[in-house]
C-alpha atoms as a PDB file:
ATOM      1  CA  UNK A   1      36.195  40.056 -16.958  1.00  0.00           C
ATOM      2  CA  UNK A   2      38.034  36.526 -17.639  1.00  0.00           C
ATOM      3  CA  UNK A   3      38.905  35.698 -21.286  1.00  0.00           C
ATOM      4  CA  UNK A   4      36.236  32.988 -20.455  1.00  0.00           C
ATOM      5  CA  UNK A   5      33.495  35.135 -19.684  1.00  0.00           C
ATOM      6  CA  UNK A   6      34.276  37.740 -22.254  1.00  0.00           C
ATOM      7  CA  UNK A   7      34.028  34.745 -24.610  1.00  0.00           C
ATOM      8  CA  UNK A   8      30.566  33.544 -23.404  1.00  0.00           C
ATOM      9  CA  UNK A   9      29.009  36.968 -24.070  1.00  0.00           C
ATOM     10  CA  UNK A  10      30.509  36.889 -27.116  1.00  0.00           C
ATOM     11  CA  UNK A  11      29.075  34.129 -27.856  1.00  0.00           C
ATOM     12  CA  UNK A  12      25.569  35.049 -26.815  1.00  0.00           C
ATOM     13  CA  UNK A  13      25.874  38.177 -28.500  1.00  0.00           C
ATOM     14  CA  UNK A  14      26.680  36.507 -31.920  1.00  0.00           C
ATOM     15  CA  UNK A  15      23.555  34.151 -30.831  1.00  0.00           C
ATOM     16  CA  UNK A  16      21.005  36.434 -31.182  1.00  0.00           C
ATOM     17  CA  UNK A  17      22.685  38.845 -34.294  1.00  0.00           C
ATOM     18  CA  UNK A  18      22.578  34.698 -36.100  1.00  0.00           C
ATOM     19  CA  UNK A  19      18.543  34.765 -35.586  1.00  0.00           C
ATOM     20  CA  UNK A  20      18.259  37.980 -37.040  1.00  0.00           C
ATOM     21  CA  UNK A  21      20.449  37.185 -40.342  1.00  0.00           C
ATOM     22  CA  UNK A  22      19.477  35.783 -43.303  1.00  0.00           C
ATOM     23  CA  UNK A  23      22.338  33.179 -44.881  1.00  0.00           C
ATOM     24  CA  UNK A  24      24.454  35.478 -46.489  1.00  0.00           C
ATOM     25  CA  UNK A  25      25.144  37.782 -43.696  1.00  0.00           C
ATOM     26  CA  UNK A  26      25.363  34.418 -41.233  1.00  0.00           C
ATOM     27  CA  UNK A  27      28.366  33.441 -43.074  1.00  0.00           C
ATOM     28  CA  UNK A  28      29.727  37.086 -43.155  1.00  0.00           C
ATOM     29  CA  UNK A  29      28.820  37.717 -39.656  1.00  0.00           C
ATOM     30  CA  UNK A  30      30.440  34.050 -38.280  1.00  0.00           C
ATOM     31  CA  UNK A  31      33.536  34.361 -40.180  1.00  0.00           C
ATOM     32  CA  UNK A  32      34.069  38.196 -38.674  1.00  0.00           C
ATOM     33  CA  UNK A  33      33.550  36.970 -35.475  1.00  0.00           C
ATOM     34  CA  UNK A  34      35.906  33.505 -35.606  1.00  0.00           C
ATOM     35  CA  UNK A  35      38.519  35.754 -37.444  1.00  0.00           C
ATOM     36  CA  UNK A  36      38.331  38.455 -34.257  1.00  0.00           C
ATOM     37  CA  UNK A  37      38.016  35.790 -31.720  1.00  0.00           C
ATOM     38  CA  UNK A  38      40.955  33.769 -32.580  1.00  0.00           C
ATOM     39  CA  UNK A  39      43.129  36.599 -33.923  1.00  0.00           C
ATOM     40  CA  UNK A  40      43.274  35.561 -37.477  1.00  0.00           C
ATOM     41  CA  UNK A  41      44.777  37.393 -40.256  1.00  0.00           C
ATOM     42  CA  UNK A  42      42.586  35.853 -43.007  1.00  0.00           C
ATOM     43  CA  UNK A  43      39.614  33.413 -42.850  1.00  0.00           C
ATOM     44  CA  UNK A  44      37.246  31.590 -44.973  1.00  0.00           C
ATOM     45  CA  UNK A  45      33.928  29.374 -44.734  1.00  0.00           C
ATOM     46  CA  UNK A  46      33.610  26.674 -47.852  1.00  0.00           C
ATOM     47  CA  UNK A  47      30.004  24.610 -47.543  1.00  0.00           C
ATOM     48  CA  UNK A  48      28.671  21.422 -49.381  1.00  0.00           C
ATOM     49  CA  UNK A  49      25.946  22.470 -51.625  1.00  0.00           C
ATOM     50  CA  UNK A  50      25.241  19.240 -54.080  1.00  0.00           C
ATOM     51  CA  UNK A  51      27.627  17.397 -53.567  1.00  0.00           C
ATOM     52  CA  UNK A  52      30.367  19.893 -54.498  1.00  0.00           C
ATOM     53  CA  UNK A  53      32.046  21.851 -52.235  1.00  0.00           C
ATOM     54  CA  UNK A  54      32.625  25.295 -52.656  1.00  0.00           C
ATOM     55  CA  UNK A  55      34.107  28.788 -51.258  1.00  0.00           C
ATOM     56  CA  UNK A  56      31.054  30.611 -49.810  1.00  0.00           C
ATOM     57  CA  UNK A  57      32.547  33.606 -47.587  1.00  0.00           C
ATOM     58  CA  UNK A  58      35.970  35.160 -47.863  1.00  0.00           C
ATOM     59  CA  UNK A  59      37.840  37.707 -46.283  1.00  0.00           C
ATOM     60  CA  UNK A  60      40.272  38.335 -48.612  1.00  0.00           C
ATOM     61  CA  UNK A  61      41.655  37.403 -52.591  1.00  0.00           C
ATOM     62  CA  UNK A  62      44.078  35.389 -50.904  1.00  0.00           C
ATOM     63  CA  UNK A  63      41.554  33.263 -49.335  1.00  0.00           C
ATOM     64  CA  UNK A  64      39.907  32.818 -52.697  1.00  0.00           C
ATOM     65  CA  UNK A  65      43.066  31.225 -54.096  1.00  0.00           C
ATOM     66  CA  UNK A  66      43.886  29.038 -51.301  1.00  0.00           C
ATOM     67  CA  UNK A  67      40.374  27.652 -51.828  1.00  0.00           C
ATOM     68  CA  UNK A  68      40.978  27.263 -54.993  1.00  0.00           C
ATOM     69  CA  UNK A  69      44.528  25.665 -54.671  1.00  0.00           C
ATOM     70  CA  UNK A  70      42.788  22.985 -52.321  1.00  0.00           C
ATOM     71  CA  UNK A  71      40.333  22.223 -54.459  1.00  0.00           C
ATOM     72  CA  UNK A  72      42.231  22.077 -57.587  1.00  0.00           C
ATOM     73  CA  UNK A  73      44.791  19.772 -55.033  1.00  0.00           C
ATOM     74  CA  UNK A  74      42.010  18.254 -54.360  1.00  0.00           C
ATOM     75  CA  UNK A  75      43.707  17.724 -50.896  1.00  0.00           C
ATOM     76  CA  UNK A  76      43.695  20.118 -47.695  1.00  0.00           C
ATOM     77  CA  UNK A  77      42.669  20.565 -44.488  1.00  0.00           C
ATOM     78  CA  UNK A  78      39.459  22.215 -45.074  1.00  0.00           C
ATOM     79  CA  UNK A  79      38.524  19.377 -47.658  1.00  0.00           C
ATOM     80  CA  UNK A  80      40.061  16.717 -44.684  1.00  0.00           C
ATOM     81  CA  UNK A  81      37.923  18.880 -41.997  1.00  0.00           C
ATOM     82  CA  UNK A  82      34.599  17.578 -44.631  1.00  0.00           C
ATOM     83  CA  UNK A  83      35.587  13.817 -44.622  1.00  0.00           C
ATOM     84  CA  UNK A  84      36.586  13.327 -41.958  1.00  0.00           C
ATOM     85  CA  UNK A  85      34.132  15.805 -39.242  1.00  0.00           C
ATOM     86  CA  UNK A  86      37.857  16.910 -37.635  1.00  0.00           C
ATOM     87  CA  UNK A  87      39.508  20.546 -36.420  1.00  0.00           C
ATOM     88  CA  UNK A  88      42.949  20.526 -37.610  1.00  0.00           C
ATOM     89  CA  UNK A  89      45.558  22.735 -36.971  1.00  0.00           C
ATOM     90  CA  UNK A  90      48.993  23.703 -39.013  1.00  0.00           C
ATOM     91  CA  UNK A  91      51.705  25.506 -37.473  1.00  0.00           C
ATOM     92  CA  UNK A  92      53.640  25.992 -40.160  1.00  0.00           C
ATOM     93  CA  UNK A  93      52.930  24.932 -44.239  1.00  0.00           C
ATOM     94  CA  UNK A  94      56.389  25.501 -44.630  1.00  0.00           C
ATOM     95  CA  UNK A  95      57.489  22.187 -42.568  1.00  0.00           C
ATOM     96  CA  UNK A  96      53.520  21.000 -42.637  1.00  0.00           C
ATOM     97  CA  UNK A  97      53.432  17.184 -44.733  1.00  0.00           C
ATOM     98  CA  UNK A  98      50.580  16.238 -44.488  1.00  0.00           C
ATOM     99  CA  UNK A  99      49.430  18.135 -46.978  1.00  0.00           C
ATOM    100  CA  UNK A 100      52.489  19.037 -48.816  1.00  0.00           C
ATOM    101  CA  UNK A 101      51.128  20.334 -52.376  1.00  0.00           C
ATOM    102  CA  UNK A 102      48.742  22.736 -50.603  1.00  0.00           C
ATOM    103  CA  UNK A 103      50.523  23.816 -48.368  1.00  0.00           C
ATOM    104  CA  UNK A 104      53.773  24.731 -50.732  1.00  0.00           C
ATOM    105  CA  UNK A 105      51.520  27.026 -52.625  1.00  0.00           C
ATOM    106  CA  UNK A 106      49.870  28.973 -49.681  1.00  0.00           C
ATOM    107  CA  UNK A 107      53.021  29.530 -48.257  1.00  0.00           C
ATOM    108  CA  UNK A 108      53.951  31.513 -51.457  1.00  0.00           C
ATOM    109  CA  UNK A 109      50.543  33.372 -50.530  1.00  0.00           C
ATOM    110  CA  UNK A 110      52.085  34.574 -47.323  1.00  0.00           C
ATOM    111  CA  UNK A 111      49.942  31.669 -45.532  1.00  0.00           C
ATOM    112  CA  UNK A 112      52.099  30.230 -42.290  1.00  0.00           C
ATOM    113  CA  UNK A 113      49.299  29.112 -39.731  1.00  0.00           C
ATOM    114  CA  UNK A 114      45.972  27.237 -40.642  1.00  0.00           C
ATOM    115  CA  UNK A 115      43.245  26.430 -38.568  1.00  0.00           C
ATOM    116  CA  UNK A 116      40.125  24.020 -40.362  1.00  0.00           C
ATOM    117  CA  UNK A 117      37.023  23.404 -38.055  1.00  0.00           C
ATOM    118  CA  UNK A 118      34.260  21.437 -39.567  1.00  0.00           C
ATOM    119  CA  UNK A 119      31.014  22.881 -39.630  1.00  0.00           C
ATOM    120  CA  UNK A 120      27.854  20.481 -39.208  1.00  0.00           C
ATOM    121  CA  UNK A 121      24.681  19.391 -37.422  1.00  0.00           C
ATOM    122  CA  UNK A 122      23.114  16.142 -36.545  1.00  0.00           C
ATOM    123  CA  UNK A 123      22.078  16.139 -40.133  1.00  0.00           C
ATOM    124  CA  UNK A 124      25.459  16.200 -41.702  1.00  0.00           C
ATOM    125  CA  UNK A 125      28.265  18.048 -42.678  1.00  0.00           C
ATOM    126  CA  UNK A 126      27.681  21.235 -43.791  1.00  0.00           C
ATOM    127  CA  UNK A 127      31.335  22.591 -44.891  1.00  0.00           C
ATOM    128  CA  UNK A 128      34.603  23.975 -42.945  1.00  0.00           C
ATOM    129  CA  UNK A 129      35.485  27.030 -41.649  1.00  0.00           C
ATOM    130  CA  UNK A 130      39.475  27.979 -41.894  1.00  0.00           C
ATOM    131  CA  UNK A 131      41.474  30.896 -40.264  1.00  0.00           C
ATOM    132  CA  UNK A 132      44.627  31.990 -41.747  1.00  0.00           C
ATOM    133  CA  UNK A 133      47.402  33.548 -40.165  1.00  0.00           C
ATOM    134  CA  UNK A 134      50.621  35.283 -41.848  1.00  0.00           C
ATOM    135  CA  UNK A 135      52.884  33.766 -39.471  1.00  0.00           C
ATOM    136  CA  UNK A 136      53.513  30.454 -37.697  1.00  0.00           C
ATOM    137  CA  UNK A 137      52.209  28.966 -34.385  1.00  0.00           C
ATOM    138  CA  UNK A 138      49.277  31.335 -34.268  1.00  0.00           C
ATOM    139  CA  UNK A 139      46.969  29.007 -33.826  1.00  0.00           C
ATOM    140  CA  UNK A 140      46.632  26.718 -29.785  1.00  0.00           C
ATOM    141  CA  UNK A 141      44.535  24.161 -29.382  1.00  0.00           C
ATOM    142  CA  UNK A 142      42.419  26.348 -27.141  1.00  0.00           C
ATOM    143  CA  UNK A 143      41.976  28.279 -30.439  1.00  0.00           C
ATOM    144  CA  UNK A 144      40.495  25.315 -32.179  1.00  0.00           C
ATOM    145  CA  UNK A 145      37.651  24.628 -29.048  1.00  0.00           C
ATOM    146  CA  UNK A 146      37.135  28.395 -29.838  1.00  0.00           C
ATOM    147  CA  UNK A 147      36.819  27.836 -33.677  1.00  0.00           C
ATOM    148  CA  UNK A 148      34.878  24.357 -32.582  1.00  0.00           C
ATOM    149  CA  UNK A 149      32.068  26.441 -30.636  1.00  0.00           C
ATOM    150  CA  UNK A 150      31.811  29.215 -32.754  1.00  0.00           C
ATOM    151  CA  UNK A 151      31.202  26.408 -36.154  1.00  0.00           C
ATOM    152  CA  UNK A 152      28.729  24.927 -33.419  1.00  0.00           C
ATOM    153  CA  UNK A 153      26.565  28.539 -32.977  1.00  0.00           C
ATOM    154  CA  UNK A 154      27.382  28.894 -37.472  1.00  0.00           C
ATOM    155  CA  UNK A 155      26.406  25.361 -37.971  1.00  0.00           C
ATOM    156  CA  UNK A 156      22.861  25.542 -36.315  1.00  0.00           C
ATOM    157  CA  UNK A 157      22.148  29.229 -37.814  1.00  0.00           C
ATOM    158  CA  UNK A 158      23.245  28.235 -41.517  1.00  0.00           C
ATOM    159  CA  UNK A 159      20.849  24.814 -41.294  1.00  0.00           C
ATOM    160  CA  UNK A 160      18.305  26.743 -40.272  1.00  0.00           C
ATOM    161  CA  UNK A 161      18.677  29.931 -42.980  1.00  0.00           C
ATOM    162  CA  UNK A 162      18.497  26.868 -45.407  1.00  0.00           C
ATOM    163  CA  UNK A 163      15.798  25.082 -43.915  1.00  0.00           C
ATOM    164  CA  UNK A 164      13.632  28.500 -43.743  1.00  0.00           C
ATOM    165  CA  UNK A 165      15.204  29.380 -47.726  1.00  0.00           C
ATOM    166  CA  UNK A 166      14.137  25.814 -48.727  1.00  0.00           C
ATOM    167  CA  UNK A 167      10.769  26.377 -47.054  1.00  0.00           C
ATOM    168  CA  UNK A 168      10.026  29.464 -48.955  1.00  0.00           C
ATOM    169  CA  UNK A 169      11.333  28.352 -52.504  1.00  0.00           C
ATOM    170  CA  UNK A 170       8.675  24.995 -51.968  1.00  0.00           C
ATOM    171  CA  UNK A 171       5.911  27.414 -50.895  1.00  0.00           C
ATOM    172  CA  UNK A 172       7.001  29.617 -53.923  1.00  0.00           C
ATOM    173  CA  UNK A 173       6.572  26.757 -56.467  1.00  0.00           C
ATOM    174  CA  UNK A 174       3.233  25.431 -55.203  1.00  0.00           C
ATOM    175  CA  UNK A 175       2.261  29.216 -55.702  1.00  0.00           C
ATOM    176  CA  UNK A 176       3.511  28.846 -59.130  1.00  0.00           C
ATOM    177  CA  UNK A 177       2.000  25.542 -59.858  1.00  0.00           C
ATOM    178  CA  UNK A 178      -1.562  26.864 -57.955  1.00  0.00           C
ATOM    179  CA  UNK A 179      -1.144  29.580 -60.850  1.00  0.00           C
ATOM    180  CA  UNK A 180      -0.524  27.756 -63.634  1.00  0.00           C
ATOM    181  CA  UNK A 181      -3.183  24.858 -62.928  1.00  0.00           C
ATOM    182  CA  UNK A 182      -5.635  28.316 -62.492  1.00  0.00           C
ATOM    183  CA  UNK A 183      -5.017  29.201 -66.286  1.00  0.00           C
ATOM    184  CA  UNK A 184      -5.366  25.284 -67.557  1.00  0.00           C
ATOM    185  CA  UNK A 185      -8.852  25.095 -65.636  1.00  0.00           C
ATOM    186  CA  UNK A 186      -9.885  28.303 -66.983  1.00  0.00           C
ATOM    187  CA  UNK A 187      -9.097  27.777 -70.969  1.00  0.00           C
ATOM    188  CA  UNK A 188      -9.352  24.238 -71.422  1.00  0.00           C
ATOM    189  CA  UNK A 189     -12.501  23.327 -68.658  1.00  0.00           C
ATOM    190  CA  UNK A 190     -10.319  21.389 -66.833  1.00  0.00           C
ATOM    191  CA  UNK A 191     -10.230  20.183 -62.941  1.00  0.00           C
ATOM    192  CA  UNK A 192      -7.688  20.590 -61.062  1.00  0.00           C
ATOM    193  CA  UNK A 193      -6.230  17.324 -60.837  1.00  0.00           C
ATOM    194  CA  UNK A 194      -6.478  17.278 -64.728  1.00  0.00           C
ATOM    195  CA  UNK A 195      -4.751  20.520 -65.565  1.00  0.00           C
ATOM    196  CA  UNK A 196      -1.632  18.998 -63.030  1.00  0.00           C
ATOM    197  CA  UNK A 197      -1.565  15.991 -64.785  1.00  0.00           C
ATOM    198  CA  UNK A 198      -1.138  18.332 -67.659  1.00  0.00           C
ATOM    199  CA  UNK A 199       2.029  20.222 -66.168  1.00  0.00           C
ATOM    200  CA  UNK A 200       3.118  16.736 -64.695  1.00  0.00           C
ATOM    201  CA  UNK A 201       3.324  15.388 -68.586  1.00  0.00           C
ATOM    202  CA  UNK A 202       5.144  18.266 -69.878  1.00  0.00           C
ATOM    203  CA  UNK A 203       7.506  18.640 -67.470  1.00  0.00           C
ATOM    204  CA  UNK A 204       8.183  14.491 -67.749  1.00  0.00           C
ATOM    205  CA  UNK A 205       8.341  15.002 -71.527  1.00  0.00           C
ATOM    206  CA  UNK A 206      11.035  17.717 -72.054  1.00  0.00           C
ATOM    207  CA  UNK A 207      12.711  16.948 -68.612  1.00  0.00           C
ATOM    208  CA  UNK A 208      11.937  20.269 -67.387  1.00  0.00           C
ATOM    209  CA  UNK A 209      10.978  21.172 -63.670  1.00  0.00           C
ATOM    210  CA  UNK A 210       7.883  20.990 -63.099  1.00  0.00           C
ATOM    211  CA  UNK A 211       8.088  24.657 -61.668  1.00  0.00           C
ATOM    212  CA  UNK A 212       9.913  26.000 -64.615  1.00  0.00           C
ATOM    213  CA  UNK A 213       6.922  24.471 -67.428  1.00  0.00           C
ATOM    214  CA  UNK A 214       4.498  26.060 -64.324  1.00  0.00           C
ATOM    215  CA  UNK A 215       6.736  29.597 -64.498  1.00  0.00           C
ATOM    216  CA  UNK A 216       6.542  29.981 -68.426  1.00  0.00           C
ATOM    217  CA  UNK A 217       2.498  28.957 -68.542  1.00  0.00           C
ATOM    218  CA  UNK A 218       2.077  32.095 -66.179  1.00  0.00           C
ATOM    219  CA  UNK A 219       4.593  34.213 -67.887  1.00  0.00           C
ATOM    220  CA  UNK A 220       3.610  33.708 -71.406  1.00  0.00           C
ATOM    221  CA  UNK A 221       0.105  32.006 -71.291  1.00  0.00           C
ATOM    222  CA  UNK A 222       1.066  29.429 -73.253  1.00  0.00           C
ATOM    223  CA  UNK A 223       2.699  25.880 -72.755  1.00  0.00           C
ATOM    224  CA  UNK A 224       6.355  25.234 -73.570  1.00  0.00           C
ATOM    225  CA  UNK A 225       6.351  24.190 -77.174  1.00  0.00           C
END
């Protein structure tokens, strides 16, 4: 078998194990396989969630502190990957300057090689995934159209674990809400566009999620004071 076709089944395989995944073992599963695939020492995947961007899989305790370094930096190739929806590739952060302050302090982690592939769909960026390697050069551009496909197949699994997670936590609050407007109906004679006008007021008055003012009602039976 080529290194091309062994590739495409790869990539199938990892297809179908990303359907059956929930979000947390997506990320675990993705950066396994990109790790394997590219024959990384370390690797990493950091995501946007609000606006902040953050680590969300790692292999190792080194990758923890090279996220951190970027992001206390507040400069890197992952971070760059984000802005700018590029794959970039170091050969060595010894000699790398184009990111000189990270890349002085991962090298005193034992980090040589770094490979940063953006991860997103047509709906936006979604965060980076980066490969480490403990010495230089590891990492060909044929290694980054690797990386590039592999953030393609993580990219369109991850949207859709948060799509479906999203999906659930709305249908869980409208259950929660459905609740809470039961018990305002039933004690105070109320319809049910009444007793959410209720929850609507209370949640407006003490800034407090509409959700959360429903969650308490149930819990406790009574109103947030």
């Amino acid at each position: 078998m080529t290194e091309a076709n062994r590739l495409a089944v790869e990539f199938a395989e990892l297809a179908e194990r990303l359907q059956a995944s929930d979000f947390d073992m997506t990320l675990a599963e993705v950066l396994r396989a990109a790790i394997a695939a590219v024959d990384a020492d370390l690797g990493g995947i950091m995501l946007v969630r609000k606006g902040r961007v953050e680590s969300a899989a790692v292999s190792s305790e080194t990758v923890v502190r090279a996220d951190e370094l970027q992001l206390e930096a507040g400069d890197g190739p992952c971070l760059e990957a984000i802005a700018e929806r590029d794959r970039f590739i170091i050969d060595d952060t010894e000699v790398e300057d184009r990111w000189p302050v990270w890349c002085g302090r991962v090298k005193d982690l034992g980090v040589r090689s770094v490979l940063s592939v953006r991860l997103q769909t047509a709906a936006g960026t979604l965060g980076a995934l980066n490969l480490y390697a403990t010495t230089t050069e590891r990492f060909s551009e044929n290694d980054a159209v690797v990386g590039t496909i592999l953030a393609t197949h993580a990219s369109v699994a991850l949207a859709a674990d948060k799509e479906r997670e999203e999906l659930r936590g709305a249908i869980d609050s409208r259950h929660m809400i459905g609740m809470a407007q039961g018990i305002l109906m039933e004690r105070f004679k109320l319809d049910r566009d009444q007793a959410f006008s209720v929850l609507r007021r209370y949640s407006q008055d003490r800034n407090v999620k509409l959700r959360e003012v429903a969650a308490q009602l149930v819990d406790s039976r009574a109103l947030p004071e």
